[in-house]
PDB file of N, CA and C in Angstrom:
ATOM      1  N   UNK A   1     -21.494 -23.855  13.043  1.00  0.00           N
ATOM      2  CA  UNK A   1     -21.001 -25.209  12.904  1.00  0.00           C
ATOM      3  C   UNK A   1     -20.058 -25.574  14.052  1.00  0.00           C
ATOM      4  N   UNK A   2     -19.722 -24.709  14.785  1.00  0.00           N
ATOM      5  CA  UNK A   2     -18.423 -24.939  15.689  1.00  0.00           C
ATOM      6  C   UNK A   2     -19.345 -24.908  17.205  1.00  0.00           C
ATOM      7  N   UNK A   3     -20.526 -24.476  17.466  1.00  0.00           N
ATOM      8  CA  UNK A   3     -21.505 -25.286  18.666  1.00  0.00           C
ATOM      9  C   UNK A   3     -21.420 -26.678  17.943  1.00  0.00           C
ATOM     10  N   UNK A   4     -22.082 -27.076  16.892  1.00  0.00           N
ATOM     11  CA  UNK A   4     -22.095 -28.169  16.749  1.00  0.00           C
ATOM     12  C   UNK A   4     -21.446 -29.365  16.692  1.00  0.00           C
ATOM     13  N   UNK A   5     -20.407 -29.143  17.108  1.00  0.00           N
ATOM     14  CA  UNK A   5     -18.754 -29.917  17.408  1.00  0.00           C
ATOM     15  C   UNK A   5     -18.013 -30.051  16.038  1.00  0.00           C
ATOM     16  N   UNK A   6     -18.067 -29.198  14.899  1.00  0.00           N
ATOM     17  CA  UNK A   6     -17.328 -29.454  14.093  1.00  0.00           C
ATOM     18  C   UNK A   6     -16.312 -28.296  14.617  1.00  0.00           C
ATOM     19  N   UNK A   7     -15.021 -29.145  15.291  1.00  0.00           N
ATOM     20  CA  UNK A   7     -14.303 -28.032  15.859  1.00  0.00           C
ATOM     21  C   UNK A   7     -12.458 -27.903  14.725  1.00  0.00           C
ATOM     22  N   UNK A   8     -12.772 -28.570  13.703  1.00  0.00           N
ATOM     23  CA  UNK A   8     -11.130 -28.490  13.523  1.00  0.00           C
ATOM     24  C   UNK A   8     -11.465 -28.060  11.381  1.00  0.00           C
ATOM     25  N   UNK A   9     -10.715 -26.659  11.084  1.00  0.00           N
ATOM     26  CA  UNK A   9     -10.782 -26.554   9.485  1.00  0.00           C
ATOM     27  C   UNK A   9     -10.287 -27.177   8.738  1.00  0.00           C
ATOM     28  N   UNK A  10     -10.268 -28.176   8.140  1.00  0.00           N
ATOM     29  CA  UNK A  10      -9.589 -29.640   7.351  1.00  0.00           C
ATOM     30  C   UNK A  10      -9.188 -28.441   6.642  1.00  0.00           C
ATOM     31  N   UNK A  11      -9.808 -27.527   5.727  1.00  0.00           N
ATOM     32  CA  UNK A  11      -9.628 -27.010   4.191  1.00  0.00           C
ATOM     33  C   UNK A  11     -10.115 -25.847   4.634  1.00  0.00           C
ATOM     34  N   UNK A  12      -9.738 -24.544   3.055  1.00  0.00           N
ATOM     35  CA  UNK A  12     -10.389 -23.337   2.591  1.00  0.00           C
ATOM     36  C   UNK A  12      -9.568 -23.572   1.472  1.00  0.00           C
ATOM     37  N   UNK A  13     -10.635 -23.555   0.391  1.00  0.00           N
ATOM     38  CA  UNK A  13     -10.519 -23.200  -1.217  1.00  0.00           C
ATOM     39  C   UNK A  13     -11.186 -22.490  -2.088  1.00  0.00           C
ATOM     40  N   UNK A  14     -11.458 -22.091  -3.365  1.00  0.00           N
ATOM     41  CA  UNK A  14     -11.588 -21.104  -3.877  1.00  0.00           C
ATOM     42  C   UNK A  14     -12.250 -22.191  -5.101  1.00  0.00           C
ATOM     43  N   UNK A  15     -13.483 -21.547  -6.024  1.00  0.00           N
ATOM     44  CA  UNK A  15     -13.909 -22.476  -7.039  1.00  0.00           C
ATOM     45  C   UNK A  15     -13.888 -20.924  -8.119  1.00  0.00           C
ATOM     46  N   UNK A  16     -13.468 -20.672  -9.124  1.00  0.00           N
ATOM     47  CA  UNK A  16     -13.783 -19.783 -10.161  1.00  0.00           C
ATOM     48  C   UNK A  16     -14.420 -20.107 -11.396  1.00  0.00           C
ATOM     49  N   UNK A  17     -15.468 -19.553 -11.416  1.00  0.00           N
ATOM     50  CA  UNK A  17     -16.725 -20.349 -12.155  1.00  0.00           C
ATOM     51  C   UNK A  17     -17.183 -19.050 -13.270  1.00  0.00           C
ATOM     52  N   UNK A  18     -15.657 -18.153 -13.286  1.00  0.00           N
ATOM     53  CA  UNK A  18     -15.949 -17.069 -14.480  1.00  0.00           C
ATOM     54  C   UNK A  18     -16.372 -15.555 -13.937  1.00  0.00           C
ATOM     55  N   UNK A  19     -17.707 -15.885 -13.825  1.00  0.00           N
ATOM     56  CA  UNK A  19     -18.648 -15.036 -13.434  1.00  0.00           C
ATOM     57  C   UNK A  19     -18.497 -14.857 -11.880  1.00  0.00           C
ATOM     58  N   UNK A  20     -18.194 -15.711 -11.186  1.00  0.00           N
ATOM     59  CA  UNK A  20     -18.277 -15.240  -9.961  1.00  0.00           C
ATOM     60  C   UNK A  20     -17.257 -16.386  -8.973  1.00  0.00           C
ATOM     61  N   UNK A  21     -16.884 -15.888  -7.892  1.00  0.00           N
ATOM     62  CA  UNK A  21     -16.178 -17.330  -7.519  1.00  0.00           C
ATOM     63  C   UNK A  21     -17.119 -17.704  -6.311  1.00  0.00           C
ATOM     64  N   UNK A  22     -16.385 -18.832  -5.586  1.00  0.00           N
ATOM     65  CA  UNK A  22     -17.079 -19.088  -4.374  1.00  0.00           C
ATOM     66  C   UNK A  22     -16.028 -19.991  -3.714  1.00  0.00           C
ATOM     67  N   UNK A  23     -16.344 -20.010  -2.323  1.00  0.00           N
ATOM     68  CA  UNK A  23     -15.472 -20.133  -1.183  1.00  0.00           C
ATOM     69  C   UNK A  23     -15.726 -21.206  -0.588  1.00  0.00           C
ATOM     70  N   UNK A  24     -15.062 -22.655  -0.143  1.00  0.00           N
ATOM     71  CA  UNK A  24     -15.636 -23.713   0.289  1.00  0.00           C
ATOM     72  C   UNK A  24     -14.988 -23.925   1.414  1.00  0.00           C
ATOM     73  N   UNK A  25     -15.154 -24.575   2.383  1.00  0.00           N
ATOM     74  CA  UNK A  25     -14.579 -24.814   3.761  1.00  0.00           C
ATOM     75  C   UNK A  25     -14.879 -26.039   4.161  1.00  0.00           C
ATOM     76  N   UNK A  26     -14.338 -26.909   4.423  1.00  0.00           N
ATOM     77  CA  UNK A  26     -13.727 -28.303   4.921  1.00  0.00           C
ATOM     78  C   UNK A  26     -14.225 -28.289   6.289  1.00  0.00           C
ATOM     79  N   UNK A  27     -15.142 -28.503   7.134  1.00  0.00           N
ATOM     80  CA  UNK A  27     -14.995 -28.926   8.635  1.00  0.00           C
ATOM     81  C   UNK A  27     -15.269 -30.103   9.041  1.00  0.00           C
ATOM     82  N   UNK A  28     -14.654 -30.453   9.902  1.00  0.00           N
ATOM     83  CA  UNK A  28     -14.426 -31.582  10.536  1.00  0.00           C
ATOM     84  C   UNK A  28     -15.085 -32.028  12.169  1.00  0.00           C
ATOM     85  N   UNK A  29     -16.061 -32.727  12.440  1.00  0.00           N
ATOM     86  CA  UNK A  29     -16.002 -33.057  14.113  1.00  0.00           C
ATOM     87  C   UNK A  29     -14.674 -34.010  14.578  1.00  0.00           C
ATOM     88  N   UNK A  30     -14.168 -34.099  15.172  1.00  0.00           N
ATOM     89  CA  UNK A  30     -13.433 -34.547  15.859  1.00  0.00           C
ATOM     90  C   UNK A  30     -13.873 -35.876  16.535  1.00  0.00           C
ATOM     91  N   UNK A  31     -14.932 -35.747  17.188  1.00  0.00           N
ATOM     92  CA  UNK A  31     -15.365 -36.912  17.796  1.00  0.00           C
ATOM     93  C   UNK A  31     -16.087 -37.278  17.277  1.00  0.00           C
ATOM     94  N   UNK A  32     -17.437 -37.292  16.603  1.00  0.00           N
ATOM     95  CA  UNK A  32     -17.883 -38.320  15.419  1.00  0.00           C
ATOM     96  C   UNK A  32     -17.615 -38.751  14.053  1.00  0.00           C
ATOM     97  N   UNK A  33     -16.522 -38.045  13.960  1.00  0.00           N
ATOM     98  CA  UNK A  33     -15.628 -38.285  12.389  1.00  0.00           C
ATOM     99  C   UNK A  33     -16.588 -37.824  11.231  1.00  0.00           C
ATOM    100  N   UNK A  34     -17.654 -36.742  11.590  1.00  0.00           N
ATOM    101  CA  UNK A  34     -18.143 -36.162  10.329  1.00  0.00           C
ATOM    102  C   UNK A  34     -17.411 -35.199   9.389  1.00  0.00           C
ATOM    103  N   UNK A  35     -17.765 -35.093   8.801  1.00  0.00           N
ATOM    104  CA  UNK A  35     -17.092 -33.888   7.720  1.00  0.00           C
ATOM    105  C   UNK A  35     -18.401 -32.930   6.982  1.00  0.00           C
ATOM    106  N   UNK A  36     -18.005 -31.629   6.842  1.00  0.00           N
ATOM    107  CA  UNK A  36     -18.652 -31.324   6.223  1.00  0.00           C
ATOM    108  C   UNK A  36     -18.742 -30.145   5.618  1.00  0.00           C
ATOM    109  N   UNK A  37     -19.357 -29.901   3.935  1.00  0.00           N
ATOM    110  CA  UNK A  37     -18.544 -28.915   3.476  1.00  0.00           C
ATOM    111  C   UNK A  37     -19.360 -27.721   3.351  1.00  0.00           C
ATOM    112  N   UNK A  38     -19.206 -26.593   3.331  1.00  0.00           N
ATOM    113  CA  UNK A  38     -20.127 -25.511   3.056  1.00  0.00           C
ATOM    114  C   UNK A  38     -19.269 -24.410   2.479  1.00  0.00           C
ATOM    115  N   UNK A  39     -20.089 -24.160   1.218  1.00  0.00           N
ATOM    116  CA  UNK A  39     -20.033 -23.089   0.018  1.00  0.00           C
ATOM    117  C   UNK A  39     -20.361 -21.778   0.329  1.00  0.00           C
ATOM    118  N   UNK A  40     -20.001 -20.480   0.105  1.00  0.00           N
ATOM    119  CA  UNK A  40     -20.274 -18.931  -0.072  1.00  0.00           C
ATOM    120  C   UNK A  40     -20.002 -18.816  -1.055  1.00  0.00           C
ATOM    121  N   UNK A  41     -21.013 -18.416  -2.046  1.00  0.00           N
ATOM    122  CA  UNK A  41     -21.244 -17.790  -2.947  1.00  0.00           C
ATOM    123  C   UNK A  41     -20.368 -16.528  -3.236  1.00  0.00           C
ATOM    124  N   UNK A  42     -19.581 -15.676  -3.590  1.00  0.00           N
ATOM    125  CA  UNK A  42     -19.244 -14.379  -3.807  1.00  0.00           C
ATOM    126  C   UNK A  42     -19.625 -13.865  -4.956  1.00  0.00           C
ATOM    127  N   UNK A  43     -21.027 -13.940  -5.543  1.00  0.00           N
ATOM    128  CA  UNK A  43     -21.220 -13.205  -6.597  1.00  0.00           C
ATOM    129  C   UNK A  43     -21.585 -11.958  -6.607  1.00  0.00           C
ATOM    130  N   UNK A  44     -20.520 -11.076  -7.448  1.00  0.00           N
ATOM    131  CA  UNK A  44     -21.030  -9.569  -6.796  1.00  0.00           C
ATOM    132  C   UNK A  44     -19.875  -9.191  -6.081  1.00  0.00           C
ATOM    133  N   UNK A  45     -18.873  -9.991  -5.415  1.00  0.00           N
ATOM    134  CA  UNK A  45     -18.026  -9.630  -4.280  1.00  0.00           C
ATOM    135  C   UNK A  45     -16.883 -10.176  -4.311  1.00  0.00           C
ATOM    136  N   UNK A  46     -15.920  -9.606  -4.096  1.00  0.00           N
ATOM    137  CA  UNK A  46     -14.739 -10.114  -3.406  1.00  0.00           C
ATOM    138  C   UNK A  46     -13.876 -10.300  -2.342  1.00  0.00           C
ATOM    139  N   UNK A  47     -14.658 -10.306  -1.435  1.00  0.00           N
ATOM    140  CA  UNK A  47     -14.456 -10.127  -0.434  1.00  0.00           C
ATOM    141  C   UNK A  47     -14.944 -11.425   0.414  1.00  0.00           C
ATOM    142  N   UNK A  48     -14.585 -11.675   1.957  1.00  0.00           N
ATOM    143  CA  UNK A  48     -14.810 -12.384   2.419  1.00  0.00           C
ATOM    144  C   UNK A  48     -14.528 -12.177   4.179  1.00  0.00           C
ATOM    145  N   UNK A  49     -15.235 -12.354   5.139  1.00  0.00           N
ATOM    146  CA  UNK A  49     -14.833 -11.786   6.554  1.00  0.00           C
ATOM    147  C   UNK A  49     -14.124 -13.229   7.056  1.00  0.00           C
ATOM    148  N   UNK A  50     -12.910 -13.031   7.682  1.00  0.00           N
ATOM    149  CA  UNK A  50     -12.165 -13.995   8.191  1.00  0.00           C
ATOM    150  C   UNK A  50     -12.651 -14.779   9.175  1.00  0.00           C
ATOM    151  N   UNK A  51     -12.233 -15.844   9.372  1.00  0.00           N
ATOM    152  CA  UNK A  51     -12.698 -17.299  10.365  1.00  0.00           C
ATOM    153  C   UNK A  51     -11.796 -17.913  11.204  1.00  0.00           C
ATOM    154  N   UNK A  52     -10.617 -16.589  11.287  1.00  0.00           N
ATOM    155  CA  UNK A  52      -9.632 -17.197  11.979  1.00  0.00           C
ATOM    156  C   UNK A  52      -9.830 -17.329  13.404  1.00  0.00           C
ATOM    157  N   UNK A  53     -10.859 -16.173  13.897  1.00  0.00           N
ATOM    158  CA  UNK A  53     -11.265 -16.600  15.381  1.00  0.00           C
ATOM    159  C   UNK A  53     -11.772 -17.476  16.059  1.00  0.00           C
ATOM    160  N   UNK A  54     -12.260 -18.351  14.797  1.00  0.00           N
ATOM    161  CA  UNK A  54     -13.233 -19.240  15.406  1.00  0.00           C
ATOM    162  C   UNK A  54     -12.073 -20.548  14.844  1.00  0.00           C
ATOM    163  N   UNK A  55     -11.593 -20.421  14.197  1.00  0.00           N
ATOM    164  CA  UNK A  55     -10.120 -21.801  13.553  1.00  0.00           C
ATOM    165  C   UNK A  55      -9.046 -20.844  13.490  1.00  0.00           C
ATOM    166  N   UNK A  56      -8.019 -21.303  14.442  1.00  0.00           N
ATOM    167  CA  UNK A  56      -7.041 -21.257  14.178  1.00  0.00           C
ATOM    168  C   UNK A  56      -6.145 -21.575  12.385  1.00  0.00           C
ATOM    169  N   UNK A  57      -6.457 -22.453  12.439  1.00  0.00           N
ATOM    170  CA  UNK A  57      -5.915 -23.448  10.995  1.00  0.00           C
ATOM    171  C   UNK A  57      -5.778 -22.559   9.887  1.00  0.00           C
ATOM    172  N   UNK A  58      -7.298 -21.774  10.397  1.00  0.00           N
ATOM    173  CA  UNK A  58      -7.368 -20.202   9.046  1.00  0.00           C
ATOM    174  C   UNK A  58      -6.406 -19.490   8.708  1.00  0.00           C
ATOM    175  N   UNK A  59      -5.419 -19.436   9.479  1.00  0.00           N
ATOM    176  CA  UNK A  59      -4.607 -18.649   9.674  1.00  0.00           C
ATOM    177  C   UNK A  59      -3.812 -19.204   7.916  1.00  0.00           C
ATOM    178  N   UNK A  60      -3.170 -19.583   7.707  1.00  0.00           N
ATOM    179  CA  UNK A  60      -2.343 -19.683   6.351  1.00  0.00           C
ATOM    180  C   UNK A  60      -3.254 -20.223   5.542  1.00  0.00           C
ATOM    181  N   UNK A  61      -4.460 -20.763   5.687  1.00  0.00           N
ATOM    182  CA  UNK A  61      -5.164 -20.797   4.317  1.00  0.00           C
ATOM    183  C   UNK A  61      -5.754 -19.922   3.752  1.00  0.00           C
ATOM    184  N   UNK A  62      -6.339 -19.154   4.722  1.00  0.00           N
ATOM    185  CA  UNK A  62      -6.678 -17.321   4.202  1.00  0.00           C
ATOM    186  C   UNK A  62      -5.633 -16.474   3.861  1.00  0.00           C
ATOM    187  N   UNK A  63      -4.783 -17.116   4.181  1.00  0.00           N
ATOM    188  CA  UNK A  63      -3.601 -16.288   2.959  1.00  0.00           C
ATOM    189  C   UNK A  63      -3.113 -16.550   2.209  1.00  0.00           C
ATOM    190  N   UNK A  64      -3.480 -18.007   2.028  1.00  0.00           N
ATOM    191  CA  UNK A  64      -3.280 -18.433   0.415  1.00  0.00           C
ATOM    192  C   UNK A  64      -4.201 -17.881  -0.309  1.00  0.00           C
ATOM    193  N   UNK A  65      -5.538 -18.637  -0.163  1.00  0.00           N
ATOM    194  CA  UNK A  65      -6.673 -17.948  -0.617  1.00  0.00           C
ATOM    195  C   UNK A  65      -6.846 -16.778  -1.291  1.00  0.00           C
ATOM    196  N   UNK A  66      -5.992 -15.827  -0.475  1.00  0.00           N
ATOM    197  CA  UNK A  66      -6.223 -14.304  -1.014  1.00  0.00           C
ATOM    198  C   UNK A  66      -5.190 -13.801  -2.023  1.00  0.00           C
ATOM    199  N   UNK A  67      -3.634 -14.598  -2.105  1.00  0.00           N
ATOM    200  CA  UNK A  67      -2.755 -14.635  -2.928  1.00  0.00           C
ATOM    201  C   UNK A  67      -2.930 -14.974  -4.336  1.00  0.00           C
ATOM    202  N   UNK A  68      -3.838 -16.528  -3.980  1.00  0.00           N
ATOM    203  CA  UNK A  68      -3.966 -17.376  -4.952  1.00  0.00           C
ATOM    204  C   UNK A  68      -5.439 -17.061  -5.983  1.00  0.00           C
ATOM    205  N   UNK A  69      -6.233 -16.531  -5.476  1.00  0.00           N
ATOM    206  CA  UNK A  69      -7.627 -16.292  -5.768  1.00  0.00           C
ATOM    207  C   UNK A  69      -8.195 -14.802  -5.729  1.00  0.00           C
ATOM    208  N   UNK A  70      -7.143 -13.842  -5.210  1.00  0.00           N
ATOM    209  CA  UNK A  70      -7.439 -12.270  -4.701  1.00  0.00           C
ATOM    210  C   UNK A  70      -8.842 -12.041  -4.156  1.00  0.00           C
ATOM    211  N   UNK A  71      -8.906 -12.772  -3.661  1.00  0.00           N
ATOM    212  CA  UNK A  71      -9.902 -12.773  -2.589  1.00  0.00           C
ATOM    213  C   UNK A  71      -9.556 -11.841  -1.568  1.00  0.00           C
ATOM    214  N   UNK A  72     -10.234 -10.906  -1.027  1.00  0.00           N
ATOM    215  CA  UNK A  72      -9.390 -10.275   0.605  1.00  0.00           C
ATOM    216  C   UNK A  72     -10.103 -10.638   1.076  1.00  0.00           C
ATOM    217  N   UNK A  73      -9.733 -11.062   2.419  1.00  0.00           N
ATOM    218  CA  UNK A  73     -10.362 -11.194   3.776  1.00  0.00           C
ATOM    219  C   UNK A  73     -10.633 -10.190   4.526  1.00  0.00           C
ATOM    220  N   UNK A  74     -11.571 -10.188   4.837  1.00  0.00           N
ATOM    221  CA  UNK A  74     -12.080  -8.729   5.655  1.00  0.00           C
ATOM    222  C   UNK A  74     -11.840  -9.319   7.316  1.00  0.00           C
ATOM    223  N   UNK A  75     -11.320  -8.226   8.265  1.00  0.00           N
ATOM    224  CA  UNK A  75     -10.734  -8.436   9.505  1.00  0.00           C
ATOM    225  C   UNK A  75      -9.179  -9.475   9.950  1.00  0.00           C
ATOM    226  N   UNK A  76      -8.417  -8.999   9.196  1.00  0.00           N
ATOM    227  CA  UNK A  76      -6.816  -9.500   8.977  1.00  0.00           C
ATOM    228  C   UNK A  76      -6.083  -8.583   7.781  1.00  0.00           C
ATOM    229  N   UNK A  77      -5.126  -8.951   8.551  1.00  0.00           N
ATOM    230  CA  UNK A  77      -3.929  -8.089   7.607  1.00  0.00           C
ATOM    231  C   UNK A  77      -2.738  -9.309   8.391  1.00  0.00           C
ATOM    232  N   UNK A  78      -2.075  -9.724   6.589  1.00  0.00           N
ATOM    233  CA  UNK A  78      -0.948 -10.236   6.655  1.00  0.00           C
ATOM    234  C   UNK A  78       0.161  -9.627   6.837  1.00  0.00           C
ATOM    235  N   UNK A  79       1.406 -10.165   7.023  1.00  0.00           N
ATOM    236  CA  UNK A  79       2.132  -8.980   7.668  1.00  0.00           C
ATOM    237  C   UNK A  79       3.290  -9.226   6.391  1.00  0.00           C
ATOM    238  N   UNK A  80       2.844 -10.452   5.475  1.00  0.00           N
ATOM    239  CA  UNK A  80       4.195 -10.473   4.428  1.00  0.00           C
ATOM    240  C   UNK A  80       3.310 -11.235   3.275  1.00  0.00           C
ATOM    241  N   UNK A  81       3.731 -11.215   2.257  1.00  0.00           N
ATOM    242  CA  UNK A  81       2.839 -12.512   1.175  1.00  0.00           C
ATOM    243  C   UNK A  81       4.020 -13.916   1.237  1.00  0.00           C
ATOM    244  N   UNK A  82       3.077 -14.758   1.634  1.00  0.00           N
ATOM    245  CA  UNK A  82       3.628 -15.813   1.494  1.00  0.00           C
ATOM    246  C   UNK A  82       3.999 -16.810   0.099  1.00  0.00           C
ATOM    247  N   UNK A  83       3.509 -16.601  -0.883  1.00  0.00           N
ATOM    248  CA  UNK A  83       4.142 -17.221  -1.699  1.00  0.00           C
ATOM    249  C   UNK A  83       4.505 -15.976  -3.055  1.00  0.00           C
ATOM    250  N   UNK A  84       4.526 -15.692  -3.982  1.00  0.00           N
ATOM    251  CA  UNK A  84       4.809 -15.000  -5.189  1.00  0.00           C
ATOM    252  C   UNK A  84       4.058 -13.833  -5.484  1.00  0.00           C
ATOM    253  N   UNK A  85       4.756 -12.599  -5.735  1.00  0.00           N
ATOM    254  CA  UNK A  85       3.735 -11.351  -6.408  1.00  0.00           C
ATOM    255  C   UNK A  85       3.609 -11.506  -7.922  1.00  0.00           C
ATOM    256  N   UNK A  86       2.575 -11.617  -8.214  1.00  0.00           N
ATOM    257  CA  UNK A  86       2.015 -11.733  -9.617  1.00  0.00           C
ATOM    258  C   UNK A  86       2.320 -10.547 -10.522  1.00  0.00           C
ATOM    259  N   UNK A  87       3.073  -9.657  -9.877  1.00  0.00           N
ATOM    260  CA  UNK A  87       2.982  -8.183 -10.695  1.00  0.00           C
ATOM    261  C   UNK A  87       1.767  -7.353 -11.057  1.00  0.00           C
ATOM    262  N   UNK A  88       0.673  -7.731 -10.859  1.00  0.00           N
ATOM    263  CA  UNK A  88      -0.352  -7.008 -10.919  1.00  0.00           C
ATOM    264  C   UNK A  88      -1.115  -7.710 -11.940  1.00  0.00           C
ATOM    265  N   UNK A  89      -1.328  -8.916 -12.293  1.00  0.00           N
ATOM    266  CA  UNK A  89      -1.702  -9.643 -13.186  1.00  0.00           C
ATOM    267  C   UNK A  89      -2.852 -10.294 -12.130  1.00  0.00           C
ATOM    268  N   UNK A  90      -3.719 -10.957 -13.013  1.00  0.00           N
ATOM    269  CA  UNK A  90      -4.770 -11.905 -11.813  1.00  0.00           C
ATOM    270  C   UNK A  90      -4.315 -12.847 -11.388  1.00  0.00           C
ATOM    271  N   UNK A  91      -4.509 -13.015 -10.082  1.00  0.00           N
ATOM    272  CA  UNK A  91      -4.150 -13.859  -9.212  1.00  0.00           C
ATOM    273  C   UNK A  91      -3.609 -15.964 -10.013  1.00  0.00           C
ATOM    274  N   UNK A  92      -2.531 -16.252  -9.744  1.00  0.00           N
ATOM    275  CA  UNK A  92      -2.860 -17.357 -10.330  1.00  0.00           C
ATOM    276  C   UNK A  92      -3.734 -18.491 -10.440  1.00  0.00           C
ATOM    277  N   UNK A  93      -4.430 -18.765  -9.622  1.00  0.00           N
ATOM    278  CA  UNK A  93      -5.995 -19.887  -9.862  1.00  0.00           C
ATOM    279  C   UNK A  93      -6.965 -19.386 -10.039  1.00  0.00           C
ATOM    280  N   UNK A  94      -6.793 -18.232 -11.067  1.00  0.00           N
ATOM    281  CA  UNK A  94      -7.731 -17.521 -11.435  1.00  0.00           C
ATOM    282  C   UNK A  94      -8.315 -18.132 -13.036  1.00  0.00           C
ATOM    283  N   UNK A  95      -9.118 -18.275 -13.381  1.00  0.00           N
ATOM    284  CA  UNK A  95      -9.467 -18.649 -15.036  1.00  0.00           C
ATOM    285  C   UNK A  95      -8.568 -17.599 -16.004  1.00  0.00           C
ATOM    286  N   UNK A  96      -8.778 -16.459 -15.809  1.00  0.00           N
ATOM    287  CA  UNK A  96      -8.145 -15.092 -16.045  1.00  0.00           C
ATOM    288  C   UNK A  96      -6.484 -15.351 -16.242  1.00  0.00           C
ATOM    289  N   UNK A  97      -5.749 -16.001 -15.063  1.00  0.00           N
ATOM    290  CA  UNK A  97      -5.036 -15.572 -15.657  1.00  0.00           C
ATOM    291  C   UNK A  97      -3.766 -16.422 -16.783  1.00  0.00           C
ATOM    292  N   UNK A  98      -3.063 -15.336 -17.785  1.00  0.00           N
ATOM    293  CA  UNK A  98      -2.414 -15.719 -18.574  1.00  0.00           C
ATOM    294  C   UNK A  98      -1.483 -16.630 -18.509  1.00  0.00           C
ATOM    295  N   UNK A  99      -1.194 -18.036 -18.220  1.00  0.00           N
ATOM    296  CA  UNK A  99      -0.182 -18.930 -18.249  1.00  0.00           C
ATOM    297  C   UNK A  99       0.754 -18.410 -19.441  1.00  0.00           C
ATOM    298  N   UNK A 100       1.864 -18.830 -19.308  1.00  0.00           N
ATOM    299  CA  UNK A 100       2.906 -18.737 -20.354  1.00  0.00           C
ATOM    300  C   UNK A 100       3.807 -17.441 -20.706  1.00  0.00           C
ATOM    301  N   UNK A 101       2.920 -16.491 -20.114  1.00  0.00           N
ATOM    302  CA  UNK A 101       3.848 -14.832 -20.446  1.00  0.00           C
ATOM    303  C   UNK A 101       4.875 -15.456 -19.427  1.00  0.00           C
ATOM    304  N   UNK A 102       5.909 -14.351 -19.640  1.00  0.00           N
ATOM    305  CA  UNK A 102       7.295 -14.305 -18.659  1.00  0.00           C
ATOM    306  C   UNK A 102       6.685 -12.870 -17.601  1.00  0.00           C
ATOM    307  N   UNK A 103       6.854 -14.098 -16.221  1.00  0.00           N
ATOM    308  CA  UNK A 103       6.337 -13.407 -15.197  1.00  0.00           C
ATOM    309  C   UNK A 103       7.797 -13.654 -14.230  1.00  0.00           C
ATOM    310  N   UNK A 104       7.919 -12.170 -13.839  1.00  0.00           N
ATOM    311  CA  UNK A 104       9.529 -12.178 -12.933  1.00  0.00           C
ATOM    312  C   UNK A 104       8.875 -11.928 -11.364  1.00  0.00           C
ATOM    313  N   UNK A 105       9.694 -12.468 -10.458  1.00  0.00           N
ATOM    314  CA  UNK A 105       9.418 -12.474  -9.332  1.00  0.00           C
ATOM    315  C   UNK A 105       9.407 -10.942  -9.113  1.00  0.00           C
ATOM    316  N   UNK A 106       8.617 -10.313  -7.991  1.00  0.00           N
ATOM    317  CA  UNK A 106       8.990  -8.820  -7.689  1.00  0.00           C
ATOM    318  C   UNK A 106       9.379  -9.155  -6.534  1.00  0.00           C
ATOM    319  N   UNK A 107      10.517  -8.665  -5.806  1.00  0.00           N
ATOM    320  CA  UNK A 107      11.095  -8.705  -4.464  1.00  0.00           C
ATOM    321  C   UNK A 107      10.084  -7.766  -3.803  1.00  0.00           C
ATOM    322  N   UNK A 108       9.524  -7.660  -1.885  1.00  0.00           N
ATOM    323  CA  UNK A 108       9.192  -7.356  -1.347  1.00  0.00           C
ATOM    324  C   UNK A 108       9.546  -6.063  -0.782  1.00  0.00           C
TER     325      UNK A 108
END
């Protein structure tokens, strides 16, 4: 997509559909003002190979992504978590996990 001048990542989000999740990505051309979105499937997987080489932008949404959805990215390593440790519970935009227990921050 990035020969094709969609050169800038609007988005990366996460859909959890139970059984399996899947991975959506936002691109953008720049000069004809298209947009356009494309889905990966992860059924079977959790995993995902990073896109930061080819977008910059990737850079903090693949680490939400993987916080928020425990998704890992394959080819990166964060060097800190950027928002909250769950304690070992499923990730929060997960279907899974438990709203309402008392969840304490864990320091780093």
């Amino acid at each position: 997509m990035k020969n094709e001048g969609f050169d800038y990542l609007k988005g990366i989000t996460a859909v959890d559909y139970n059984d399996h999740l899947e991975v959506v990505y936002i691109l953008f051309n720049t000069k004809s003002k298209k947009q356009e979105i494309i889905t990966v499937n992860l059924k079977g997987e959790n995993s995902i190979h990073s896109v930061i080489k080819l977008y910059r932008s990737a850079d903090w949404l693949e680490r939400e992504l993987s916080e928020m959805f425990g998704i890992e990215i394959l080819g990166r390593k964060a060097p800190r978590l950027l928002l909250e440790k769950w304690n070992g519970v499923d990730p929060p935009l997960r279907k899974s996990f438990a709203w309402g227990k008392d969840y304490k921050r864990q320091e780093p």
